[in-house]
Protein backbone atom coordinates (compact mmCIF):
# COMPACT_ATOMS: atom_id res chain seq x y z
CA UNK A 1 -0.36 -27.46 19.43
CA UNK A 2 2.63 -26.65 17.28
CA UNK A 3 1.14 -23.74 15.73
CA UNK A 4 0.61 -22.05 19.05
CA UNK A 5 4.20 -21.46 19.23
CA UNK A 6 4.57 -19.30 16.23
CA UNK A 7 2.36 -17.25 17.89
CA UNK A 8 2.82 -16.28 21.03
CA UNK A 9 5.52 -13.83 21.03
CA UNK A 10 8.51 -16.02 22.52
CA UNK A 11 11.94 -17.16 21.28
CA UNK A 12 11.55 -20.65 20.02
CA UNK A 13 13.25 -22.92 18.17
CA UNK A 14 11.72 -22.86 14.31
CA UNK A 15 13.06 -26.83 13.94
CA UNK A 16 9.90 -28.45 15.08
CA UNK A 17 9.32 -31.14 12.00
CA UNK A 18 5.35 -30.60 12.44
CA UNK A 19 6.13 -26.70 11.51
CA UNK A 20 8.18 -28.02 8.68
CA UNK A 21 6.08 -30.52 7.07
CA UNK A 22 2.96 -27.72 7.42
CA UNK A 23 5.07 -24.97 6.06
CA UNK A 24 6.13 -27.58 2.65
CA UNK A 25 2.35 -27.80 1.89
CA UNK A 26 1.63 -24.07 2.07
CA UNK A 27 4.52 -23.53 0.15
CA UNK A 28 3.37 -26.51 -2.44
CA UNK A 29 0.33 -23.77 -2.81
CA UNK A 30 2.29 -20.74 -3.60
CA UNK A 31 4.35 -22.41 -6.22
CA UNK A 32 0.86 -23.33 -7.94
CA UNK A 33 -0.35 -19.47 -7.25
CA UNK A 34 2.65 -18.17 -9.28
CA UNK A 35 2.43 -21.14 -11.92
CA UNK A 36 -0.84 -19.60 -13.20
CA UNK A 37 -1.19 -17.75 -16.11
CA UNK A 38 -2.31 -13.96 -15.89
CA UNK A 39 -5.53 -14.71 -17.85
CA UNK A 40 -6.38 -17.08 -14.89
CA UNK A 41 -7.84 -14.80 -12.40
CA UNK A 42 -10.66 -16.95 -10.87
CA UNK A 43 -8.51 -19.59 -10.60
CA UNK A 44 -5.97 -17.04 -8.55
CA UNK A 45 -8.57 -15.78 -6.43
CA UNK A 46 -9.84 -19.35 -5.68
CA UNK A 47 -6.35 -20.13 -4.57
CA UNK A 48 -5.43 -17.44 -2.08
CA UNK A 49 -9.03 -17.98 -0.27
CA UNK A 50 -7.78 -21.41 0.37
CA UNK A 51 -4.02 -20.11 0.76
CA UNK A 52 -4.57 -17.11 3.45
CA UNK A 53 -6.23 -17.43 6.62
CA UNK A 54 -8.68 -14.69 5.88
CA UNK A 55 -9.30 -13.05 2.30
CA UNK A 56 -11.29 -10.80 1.26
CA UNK A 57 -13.41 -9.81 -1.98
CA UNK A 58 -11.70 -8.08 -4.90
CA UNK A 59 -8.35 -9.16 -3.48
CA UNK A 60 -5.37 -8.99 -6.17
CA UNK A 61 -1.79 -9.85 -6.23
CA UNK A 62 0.40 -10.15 -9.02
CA UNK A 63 3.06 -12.57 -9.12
CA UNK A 64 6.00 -13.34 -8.20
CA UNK A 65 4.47 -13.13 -4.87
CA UNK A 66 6.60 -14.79 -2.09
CA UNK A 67 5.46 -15.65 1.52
CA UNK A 68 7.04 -17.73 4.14
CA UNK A 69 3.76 -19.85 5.34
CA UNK A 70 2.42 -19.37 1.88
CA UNK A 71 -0.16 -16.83 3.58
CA UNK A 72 -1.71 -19.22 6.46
CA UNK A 73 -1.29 -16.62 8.81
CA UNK A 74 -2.18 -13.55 6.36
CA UNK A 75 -5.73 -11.43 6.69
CA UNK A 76 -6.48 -9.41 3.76
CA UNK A 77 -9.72 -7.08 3.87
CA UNK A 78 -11.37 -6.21 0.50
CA UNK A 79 -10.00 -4.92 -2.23
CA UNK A 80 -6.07 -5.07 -1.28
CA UNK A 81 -3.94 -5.10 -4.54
CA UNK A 82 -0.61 -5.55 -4.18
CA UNK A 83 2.33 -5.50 -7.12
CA UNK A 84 5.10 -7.66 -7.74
CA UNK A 85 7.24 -9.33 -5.42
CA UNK A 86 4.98 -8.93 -2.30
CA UNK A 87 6.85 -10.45 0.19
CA UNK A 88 4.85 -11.42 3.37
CA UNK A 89 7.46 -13.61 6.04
CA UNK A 90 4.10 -14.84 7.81
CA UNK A 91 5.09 -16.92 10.50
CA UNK A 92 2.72 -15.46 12.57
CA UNK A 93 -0.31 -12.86 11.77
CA UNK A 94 -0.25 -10.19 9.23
CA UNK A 95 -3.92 -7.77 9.05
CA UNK A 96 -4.10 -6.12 6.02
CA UNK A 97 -7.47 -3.65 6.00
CA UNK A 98 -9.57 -2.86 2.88
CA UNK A 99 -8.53 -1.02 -0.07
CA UNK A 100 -4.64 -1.20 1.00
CA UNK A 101 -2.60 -0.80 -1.61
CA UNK A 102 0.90 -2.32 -2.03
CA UNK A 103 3.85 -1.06 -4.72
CA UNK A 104 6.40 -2.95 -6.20
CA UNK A 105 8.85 -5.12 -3.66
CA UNK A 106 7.18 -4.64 -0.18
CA UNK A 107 8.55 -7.18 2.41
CA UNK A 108 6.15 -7.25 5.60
CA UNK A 109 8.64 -9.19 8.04
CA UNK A 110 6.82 -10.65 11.28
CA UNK A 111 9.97 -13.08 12.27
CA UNK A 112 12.90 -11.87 13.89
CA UNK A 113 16.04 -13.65 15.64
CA UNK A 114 17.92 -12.69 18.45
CA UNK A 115 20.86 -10.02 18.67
CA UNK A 116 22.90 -12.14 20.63
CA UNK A 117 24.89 -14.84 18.64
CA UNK A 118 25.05 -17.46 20.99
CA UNK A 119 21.09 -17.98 20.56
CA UNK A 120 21.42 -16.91 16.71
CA UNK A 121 23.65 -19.98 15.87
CA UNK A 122 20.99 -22.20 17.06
CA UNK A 123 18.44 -20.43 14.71
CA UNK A 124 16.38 -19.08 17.80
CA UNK A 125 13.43 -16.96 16.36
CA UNK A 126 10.44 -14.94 17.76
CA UNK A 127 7.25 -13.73 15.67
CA UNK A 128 5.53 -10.35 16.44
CA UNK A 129 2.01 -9.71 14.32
CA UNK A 130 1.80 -6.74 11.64
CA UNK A 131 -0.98 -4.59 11.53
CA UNK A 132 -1.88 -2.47 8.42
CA UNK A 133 -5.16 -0.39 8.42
CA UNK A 134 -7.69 0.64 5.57
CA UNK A 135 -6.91 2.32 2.56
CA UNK A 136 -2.99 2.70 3.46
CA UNK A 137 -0.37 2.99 0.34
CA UNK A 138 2.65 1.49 0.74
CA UNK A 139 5.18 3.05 -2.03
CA UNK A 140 7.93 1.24 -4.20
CA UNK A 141 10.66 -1.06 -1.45
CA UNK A 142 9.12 -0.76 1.26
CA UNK A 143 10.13 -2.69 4.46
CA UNK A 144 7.79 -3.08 7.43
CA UNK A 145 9.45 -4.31 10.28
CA UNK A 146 7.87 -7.22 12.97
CA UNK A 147 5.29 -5.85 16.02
CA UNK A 148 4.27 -2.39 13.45
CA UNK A 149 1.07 -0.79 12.82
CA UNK A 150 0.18 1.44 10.46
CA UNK A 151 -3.01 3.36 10.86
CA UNK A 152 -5.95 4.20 8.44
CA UNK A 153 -5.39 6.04 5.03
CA UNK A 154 -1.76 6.50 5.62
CA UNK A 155 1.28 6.61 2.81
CA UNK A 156 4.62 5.25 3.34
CA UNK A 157 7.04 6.49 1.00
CA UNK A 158 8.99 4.26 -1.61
CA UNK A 159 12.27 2.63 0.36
CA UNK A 160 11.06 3.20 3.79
CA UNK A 161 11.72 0.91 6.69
CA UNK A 162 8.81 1.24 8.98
CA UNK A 163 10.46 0.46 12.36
CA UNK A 164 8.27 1.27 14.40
CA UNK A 165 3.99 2.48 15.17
CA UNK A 166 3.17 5.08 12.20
CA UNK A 167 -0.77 7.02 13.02
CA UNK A 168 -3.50 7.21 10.77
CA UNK A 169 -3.85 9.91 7.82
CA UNK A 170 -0.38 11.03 7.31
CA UNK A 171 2.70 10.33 5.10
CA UNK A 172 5.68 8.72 6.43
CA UNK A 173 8.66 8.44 4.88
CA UNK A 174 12.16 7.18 5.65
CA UNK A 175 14.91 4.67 6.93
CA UNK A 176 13.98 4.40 10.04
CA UNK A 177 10.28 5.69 8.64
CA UNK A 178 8.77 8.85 10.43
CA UNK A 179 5.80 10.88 9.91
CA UNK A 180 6.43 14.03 7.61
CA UNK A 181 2.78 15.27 7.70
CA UNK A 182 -0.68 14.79 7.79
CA UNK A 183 -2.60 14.48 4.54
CA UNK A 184 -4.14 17.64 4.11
CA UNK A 185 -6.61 19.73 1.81
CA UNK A 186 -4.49 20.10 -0.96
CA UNK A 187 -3.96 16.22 -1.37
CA UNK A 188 -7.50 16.00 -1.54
CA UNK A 189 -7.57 19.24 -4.16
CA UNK A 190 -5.32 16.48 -6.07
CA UNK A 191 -1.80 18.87 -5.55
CA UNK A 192 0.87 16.80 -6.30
CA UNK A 193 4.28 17.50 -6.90
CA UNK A 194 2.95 21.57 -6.43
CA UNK A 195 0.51 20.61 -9.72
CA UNK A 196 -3.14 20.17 -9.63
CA UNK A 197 -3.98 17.09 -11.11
CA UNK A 198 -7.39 16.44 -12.97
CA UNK A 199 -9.59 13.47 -12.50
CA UNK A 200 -9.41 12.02 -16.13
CA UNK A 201 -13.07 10.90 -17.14
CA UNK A 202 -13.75 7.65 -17.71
């Protein structure tokens, strides 16, 4: 099957007219995503369960939103909320746990083309899955790269590019991203910036 291809890690040739005429009607339901007002949540949510391949409850992403497959190969967990201009280039799968949290301008980028030109110039492409864990924070810019994980509860810091496997529970930061630190005692003391923060009641 044609979809099989975007799939299993090899250079191919993107030009298949089967991929193309799929990819027009995804893309026919991401403009009507973004054409709804802000008042229409249900009909949002309604839309991305029929737009991504898996979505979970409480999921929320504000538009612009942009995605190559219009999220047919995207898995969101529960509660992921993502800001504007999520872009997701999701020709082939991108796991998203529950609770992830995404800033403004985050490109996850699963399709990549050769170095060599001689294969470029014929559009030659390969796809390599992203996988994000639980309860991750991606800051402001961020760029994950294709093939990356990110573990559990981690934080990427605004304008990283996240080249290559970051662990769970620590903050990463960087172009190319590395890990700084583990979250520690006084993040959970609410320390930020060398200030302790209150919880503000509600």
């Amino acid at each position: 099957m044609w979809s099989d291809i975007l799939h299993c890690g090899k250079v191919y040739l993107p030009t298949d007219p089967a991929i193309a005429e799929e990819q027009l009607k995804r893309l026919d339901l991401l403009f009507a995503y973004n054409a709804l007002k802000p008042s229409q949540q249900a009909e949002k949510t309604a839309l991305l369960k029929r737009m991504f391949a898996e979505c979970g409850k409480d999921v929320y992403i504000e538009t612009p939103f942009h995605s190559n497959f219009g999220g047919m190969n995207v898995h969101f967990g529960d509660g992921v909320n993502a800001n504007f201009n999520l872009t997701l280039v999701d020709d082939t799968h991108i796991y998203v746990g529950n609770h992830t949290m995404f800033a403004p301008n985050v490109t996850l980028a699963t399709a990549a083309h050769p170095i060599a030109p001689e294969y470029r110039v014929y559009q030659y492409q390969y796809n390599l899955p992203i996988h994000i864990g639980k309860n991750c924070w991606l800051g402001a810019g961020v760029i994950v790269l294709p093939g990356v994980t990110i573990g559990d509860n981690s934080v990427i810091g605004a304008g990283s590019v996240v080249t290559k496997d970051i662990p769970a529970n620590v903050v990463a930061v960087g172009n190319p991203c590395r890990v700084m630190r583990e979250i520690n005692e006084d993040d959970r003391r609410l320390i930020i910036h060398g200030q302790q923060m209150e919880l503000a009641e509600q």
